[in-house]
Protein backbone atom coordinates (compact mmCIF):
# COMPACT_ATOMS: atom_id res chain seq x y z
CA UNK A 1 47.65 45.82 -16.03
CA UNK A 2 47.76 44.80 -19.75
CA UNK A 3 49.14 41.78 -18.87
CA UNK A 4 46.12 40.69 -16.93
CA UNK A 5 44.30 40.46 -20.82
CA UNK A 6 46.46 37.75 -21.67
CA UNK A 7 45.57 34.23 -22.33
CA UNK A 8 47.02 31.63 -20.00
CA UNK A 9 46.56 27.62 -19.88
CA UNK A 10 44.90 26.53 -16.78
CA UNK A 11 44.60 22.92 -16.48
CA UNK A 12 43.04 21.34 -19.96
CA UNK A 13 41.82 24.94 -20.63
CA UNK A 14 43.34 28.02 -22.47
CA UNK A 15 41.58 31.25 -20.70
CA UNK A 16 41.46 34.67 -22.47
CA UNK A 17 42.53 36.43 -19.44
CA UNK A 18 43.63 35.96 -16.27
CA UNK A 19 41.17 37.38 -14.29
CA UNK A 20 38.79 35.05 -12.03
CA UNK A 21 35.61 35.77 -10.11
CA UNK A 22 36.30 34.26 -6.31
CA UNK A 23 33.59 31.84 -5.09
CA UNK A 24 30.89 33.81 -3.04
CA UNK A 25 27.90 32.20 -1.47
CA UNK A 26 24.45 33.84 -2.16
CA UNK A 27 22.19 31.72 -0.64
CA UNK A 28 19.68 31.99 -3.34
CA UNK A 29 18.85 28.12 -4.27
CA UNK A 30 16.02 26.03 -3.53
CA UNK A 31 15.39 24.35 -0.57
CA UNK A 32 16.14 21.29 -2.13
CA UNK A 33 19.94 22.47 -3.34
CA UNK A 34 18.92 22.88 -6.92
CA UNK A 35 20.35 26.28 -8.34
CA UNK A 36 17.34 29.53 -8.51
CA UNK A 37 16.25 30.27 -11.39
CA UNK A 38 18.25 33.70 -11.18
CA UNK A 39 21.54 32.05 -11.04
CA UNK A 40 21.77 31.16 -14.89
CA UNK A 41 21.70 34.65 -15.37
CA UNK A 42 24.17 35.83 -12.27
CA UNK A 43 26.95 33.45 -14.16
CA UNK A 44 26.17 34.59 -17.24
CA UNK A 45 26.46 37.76 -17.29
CA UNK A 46 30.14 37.35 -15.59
CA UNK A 47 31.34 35.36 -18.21
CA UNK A 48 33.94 37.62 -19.39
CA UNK A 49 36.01 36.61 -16.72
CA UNK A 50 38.61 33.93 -17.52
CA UNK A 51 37.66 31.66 -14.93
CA UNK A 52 34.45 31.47 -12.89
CA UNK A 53 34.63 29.76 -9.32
CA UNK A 54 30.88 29.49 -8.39
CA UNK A 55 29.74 29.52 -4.67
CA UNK A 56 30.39 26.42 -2.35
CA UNK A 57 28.29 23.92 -3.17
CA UNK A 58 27.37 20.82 -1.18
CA UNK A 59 28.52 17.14 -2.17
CA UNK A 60 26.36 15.84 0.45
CA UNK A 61 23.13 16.31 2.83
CA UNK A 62 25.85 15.95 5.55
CA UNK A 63 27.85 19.14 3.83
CA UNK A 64 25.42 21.61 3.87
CA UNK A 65 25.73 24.23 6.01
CA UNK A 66 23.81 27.45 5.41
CA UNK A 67 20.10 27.66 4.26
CA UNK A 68 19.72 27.31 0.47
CA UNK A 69 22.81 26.61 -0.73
CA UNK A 70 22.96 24.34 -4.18
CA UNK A 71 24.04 20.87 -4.14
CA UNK A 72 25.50 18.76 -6.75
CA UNK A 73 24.52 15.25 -5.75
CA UNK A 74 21.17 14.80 -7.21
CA UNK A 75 19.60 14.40 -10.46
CA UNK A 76 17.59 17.67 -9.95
CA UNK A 77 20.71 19.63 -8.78
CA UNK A 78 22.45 18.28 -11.71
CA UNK A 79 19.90 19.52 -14.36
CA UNK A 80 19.91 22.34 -12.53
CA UNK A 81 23.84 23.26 -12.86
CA UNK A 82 23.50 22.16 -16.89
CA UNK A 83 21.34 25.14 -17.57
CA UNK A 84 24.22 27.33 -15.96
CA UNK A 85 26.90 25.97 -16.93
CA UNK A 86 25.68 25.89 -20.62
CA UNK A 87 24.81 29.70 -20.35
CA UNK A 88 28.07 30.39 -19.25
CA UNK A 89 29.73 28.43 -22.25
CA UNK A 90 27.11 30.43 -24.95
CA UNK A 91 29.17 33.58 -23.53
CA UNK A 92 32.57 31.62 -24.06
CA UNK A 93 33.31 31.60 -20.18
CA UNK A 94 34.43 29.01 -18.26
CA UNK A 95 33.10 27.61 -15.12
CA UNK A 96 34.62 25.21 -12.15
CA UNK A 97 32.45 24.29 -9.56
CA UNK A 98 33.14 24.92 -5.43
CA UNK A 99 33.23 21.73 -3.32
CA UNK A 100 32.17 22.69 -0.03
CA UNK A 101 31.35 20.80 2.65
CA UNK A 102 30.65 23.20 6.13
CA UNK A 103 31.72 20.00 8.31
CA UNK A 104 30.59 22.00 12.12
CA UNK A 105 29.86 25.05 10.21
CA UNK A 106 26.33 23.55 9.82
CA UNK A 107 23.08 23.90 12.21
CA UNK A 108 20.03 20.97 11.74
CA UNK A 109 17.43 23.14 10.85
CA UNK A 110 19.14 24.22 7.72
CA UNK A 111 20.24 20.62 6.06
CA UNK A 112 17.55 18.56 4.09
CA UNK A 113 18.01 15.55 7.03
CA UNK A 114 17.92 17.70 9.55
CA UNK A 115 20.78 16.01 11.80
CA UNK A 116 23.41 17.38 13.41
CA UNK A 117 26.74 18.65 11.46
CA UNK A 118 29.92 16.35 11.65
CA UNK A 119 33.68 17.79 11.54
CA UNK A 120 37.05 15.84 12.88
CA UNK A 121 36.33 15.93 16.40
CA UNK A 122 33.21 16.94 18.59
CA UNK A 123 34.09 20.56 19.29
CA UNK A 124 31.91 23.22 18.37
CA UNK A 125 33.26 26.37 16.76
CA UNK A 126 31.85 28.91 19.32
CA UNK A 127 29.34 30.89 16.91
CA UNK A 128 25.88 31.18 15.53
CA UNK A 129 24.34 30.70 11.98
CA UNK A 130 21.18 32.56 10.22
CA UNK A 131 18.11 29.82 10.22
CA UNK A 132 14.89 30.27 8.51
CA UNK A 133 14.04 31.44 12.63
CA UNK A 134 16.80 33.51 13.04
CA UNK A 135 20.17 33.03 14.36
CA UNK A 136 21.10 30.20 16.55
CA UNK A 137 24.03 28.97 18.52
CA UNK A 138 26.07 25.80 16.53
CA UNK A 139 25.38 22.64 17.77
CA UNK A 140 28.11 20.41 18.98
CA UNK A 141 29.03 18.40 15.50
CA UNK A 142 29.25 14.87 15.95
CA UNK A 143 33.26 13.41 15.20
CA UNK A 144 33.38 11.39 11.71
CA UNK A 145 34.34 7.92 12.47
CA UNK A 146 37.35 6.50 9.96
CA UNK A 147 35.18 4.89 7.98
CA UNK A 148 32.45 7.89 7.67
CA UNK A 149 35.77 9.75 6.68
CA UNK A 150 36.12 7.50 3.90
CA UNK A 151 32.80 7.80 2.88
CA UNK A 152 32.95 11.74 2.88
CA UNK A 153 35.83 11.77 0.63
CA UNK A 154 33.56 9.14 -1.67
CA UNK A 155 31.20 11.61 -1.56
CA UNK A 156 33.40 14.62 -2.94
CA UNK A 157 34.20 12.31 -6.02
CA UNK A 158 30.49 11.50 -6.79
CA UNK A 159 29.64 15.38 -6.53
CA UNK A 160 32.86 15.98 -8.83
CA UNK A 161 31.67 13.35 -11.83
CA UNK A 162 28.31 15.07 -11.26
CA UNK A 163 29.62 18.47 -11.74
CA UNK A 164 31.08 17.30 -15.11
CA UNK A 165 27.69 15.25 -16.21
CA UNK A 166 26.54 18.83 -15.29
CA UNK A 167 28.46 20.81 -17.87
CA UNK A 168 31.26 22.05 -15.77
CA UNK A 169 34.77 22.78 -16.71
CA UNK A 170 36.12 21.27 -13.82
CA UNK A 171 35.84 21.60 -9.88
CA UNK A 172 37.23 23.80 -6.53
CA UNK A 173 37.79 21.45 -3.77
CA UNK A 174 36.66 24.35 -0.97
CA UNK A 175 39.91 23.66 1.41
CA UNK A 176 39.87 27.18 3.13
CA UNK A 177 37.43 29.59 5.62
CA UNK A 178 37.08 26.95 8.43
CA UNK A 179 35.20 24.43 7.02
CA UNK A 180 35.66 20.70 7.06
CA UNK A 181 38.71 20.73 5.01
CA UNK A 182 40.51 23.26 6.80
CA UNK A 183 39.09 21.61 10.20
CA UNK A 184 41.03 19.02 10.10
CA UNK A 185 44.24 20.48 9.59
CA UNK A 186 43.50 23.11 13.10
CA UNK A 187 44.65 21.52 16.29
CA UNK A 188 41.64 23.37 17.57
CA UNK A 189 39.07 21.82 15.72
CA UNK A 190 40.64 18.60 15.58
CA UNK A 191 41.73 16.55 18.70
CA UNK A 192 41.88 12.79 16.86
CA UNK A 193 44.30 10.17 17.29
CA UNK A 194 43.89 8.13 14.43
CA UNK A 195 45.41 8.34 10.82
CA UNK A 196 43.28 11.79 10.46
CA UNK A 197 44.76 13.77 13.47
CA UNK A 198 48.22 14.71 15.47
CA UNK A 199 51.55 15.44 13.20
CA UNK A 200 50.74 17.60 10.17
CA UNK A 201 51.41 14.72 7.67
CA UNK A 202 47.78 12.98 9.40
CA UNK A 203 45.96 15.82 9.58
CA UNK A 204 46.73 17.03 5.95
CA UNK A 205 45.88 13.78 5.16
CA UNK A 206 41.94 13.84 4.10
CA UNK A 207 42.83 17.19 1.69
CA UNK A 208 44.63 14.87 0.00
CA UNK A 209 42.88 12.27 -0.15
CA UNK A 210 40.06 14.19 -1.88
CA UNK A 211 42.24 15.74 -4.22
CA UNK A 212 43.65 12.36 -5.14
CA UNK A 213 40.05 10.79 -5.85
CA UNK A 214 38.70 13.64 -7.71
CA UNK A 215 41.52 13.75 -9.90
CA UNK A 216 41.28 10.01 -10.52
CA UNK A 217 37.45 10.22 -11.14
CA UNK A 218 37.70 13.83 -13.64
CA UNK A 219 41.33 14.21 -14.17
CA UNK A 220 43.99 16.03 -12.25
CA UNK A 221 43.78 18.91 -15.40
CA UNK A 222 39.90 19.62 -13.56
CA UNK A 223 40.60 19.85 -10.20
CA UNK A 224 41.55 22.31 -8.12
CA UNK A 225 41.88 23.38 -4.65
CA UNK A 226 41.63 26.48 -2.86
CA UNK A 227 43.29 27.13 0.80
CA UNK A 228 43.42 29.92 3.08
CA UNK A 229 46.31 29.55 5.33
CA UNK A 230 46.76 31.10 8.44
CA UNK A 231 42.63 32.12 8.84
CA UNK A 232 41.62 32.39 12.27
CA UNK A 233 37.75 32.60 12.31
CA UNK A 234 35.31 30.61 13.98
CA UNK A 235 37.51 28.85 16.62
CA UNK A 236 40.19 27.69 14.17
CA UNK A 237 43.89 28.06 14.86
CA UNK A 238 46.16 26.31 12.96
CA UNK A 239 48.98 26.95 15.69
CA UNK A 240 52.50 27.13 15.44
CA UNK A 241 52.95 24.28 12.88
CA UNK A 242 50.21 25.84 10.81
CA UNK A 243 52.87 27.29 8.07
CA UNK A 244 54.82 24.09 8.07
CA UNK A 245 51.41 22.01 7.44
CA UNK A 246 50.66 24.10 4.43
CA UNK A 247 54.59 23.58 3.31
CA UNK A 248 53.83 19.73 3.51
CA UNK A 249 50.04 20.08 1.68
CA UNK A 250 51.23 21.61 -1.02
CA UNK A 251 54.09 19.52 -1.71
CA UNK A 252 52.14 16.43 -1.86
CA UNK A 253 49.03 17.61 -3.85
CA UNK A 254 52.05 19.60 -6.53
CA UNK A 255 52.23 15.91 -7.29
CA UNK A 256 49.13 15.05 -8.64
CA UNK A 257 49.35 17.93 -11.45
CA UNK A 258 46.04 19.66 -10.14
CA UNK A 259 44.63 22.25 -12.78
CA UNK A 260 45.40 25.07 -9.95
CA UNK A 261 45.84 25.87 -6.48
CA UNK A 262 43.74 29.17 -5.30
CA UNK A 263 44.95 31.11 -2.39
CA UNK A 264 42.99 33.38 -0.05
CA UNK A 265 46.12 35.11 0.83
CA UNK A 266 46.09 36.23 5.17
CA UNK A 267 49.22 38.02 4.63
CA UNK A 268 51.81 35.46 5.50
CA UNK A 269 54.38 36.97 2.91
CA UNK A 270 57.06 34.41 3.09
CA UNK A 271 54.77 31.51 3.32
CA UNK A 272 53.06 32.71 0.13
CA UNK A 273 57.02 32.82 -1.69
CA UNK A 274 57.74 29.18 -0.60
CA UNK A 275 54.02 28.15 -2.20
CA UNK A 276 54.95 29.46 -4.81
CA UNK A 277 58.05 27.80 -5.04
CA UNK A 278 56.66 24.35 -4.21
CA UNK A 279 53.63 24.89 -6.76
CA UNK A 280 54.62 24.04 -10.41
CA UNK A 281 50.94 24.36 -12.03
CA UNK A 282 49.08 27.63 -12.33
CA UNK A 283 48.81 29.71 -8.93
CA UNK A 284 45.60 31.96 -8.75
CA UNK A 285 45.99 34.60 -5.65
CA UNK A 286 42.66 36.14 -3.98
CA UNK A 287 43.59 39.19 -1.58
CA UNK A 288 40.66 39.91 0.28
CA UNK A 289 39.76 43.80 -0.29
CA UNK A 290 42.43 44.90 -2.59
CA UNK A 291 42.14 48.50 -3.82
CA UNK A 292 41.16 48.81 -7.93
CA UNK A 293 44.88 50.37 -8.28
CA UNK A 294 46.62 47.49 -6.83
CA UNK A 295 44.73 45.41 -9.24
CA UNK A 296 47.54 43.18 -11.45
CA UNK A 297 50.50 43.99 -9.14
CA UNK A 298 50.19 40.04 -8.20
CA UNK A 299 50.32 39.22 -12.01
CA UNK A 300 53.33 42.09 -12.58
CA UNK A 301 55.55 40.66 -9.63
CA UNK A 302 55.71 37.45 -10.16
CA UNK A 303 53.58 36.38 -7.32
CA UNK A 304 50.24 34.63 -9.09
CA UNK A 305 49.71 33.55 -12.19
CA UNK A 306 45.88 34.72 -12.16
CA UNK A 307 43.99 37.20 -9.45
CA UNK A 308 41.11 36.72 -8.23
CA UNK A 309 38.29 39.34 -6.91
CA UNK A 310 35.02 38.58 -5.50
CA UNK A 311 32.78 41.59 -4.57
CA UNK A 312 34.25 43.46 -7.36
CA UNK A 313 33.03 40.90 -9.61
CA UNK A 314 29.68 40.52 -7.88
CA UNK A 315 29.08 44.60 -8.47
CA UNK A 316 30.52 44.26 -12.27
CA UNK A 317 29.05 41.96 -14.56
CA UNK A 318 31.24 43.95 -17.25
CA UNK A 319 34.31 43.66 -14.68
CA UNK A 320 36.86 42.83 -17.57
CA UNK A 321 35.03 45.63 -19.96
CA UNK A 322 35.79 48.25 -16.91
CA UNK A 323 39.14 47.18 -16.17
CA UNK A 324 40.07 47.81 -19.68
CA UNK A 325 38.53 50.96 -20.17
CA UNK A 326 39.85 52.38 -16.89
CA UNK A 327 35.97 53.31 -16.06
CA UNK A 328 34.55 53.18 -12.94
CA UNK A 329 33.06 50.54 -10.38
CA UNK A 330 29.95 49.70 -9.34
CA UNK A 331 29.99 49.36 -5.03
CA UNK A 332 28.62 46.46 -3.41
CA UNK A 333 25.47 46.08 -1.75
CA UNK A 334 26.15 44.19 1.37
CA UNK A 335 22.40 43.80 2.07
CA UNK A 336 21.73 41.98 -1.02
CA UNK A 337 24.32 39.30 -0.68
CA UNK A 338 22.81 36.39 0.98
CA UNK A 339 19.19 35.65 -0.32
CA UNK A 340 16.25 37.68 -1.57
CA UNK A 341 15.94 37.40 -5.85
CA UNK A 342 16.79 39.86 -8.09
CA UNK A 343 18.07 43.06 -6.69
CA UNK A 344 21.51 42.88 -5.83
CA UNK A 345 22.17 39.30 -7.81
CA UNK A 346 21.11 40.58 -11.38
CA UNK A 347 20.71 43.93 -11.44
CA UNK A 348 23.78 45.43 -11.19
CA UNK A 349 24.37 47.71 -14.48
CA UNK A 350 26.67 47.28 -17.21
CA UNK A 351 28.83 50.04 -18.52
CA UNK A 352 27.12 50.22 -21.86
CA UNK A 353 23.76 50.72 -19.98
């Protein structure tokens, strides 16, 4: 595990370990998408990780999809993120900023405009969402035309060059857990017959073009992606080609010299060896629920360059102090996570305390 202390070179940045706290949505901004009040002190008090991810965060009205979410689009969302991100740099962290756009993951009465979610093609995923009236079915999203394609991936660089005007170390383009970008590379969620659908090459083909633009607008050494191949939730199955798409993704954005690429692994063992054969920057490796003694066997074997751990993180502000001293873990209070204020965001106690 002492190797997880270690400083390693992510991108432009040199981190003091290689520990990273996994984006988690908490659903505790305004209604406008500017951050709560709380969350300078939620990031804040995590800084000892190497790397922060922070939760998805919308480029777009179009891109929201649960109720109070942040943005980073707007002036107010943007003055908003400064006060965070500058907390987080007092504590000498460092933060990137989740991309997320919920493409059919989305219901109306939760986006500022109130219309109905878009996604590849018009196919719903077959589940509800939490509204401010309680949960409802998903609409039917309405299929992106080529040119409102276009103008999404536009959208993903303005949010990017707002992240940095907002004090951010660099960006997470959100490419995993069945939302837009991993929408269109599912045959089930996408049925098009343009540029953007059919043989893997078209419908890896807006991931990449994201990628490409954010690099061009921020630099490649401040963007990053993070994928989740193989999920099957929420009507997406990336079928029999699914393994060979990612093969082909990760290829062509290894090209562009992206900061890092962050994998929510689904247990595909020999799919995860060839990314990491094809992947020549840093390779960060989430494992959903991974007991505290498996905790660096990524790092030891070879597999990941960084881990990353989400509720773990979300229980222990002091996460890195813990690790080090062997102590004990605060659990998770899976009531707390989405909304409410303070309990369960901020108040989870230190080891010192």
């Amino acid at each position: 595990m002492d190797s997880l202390f270690t400083p390693v070179r992510v991108g432009r940045y040199t981190l003091p370990n290689r520990l990273v706290m996994a984006p988690m949505t908490r659903s505790r901004a305004g209604f406008d998408g500017t951050p709560g009040e709380l969350a300078t002190e939620y990031y804040a008090q995590r800084a000892g990780v190497g790397l922060i991810v922070t939760e998805g965060t919308q480029p777009s009205d179009d891109a929201q999809g649960y109720l109070t979410t942040p943005g980073i689009y707007t002036p107010a969302q943007i003055a908003g993120w400064r006060k965070i991100t500058s907390a987080v740099h007092d504590k000498g962290g460092h933060i990137f900023i989740q991309l997320m756009h919920a493409g059919r993951m989305s219901h109306p009465d939760n986006t500022p405009h109130h219309r109905q979610g878009v996604a590849p093609s018009a196919i719903a995923p077959g589940t509800g969402m939490f509204t401010a009236t309680g949960m409802q079915d998903i609409p039917t999203p309405r299929a992106l035309t080529a040119e409102e394609v276009r103008q999404t991936v536009a959208d993903f660089r303005h949010a990017a060059r707002s992240a940095i005007e907002a004090g951010a170390d660099g960006i997470e383009i959100h490419g995993a857990n069945a939302y837009l970008v991993q929408q269109f590379f599912a045959p089930s969620a996408n049925t098009r017959t343009d540029e953007y659908g059919g043989p893997i090459e078209n419908r890896a083909r807006f991931a990449i073009a994201v990628a490409t633009a954010i690099a061009e607008e921020i630099g490649a050494d401040r963007t990053a992606i993070r994928l989740s191949p193989g999920t099957a939730m929420w009507g997406i199955d990336e079928g029999a080609e699914g393994p060979d798409l990612y093969r082909h993704l990760v290829a062509e954005l290894d090209k562009l010299g992206l900061a890092y690429l962050h994998i929510m692994h689904q247990g595909n063992e020999p799919l995860l060896a060839d990314i990491r054969t094809l992947w020549h920057q840093s390779l960060i490796l989430n494992r959903p629920g991974r007991p505290h003694d498996q905790i660096g066997a990524d790092l030891a074997s070879g597999s990941a360059d960084l881990e990353a751990y989400g509720q773990l993180v979300l229980a222990n502000p002091d996460f890195v102090v813990r690790l080090k001293a062997n102590a004990a873990m605060n659990e998770a209070d899976q009531n707390t996570f989405f909304g409410g204020a303070a309990r369960g965001y901020v108040d989870y106690p230190a080891l010192s305390a």
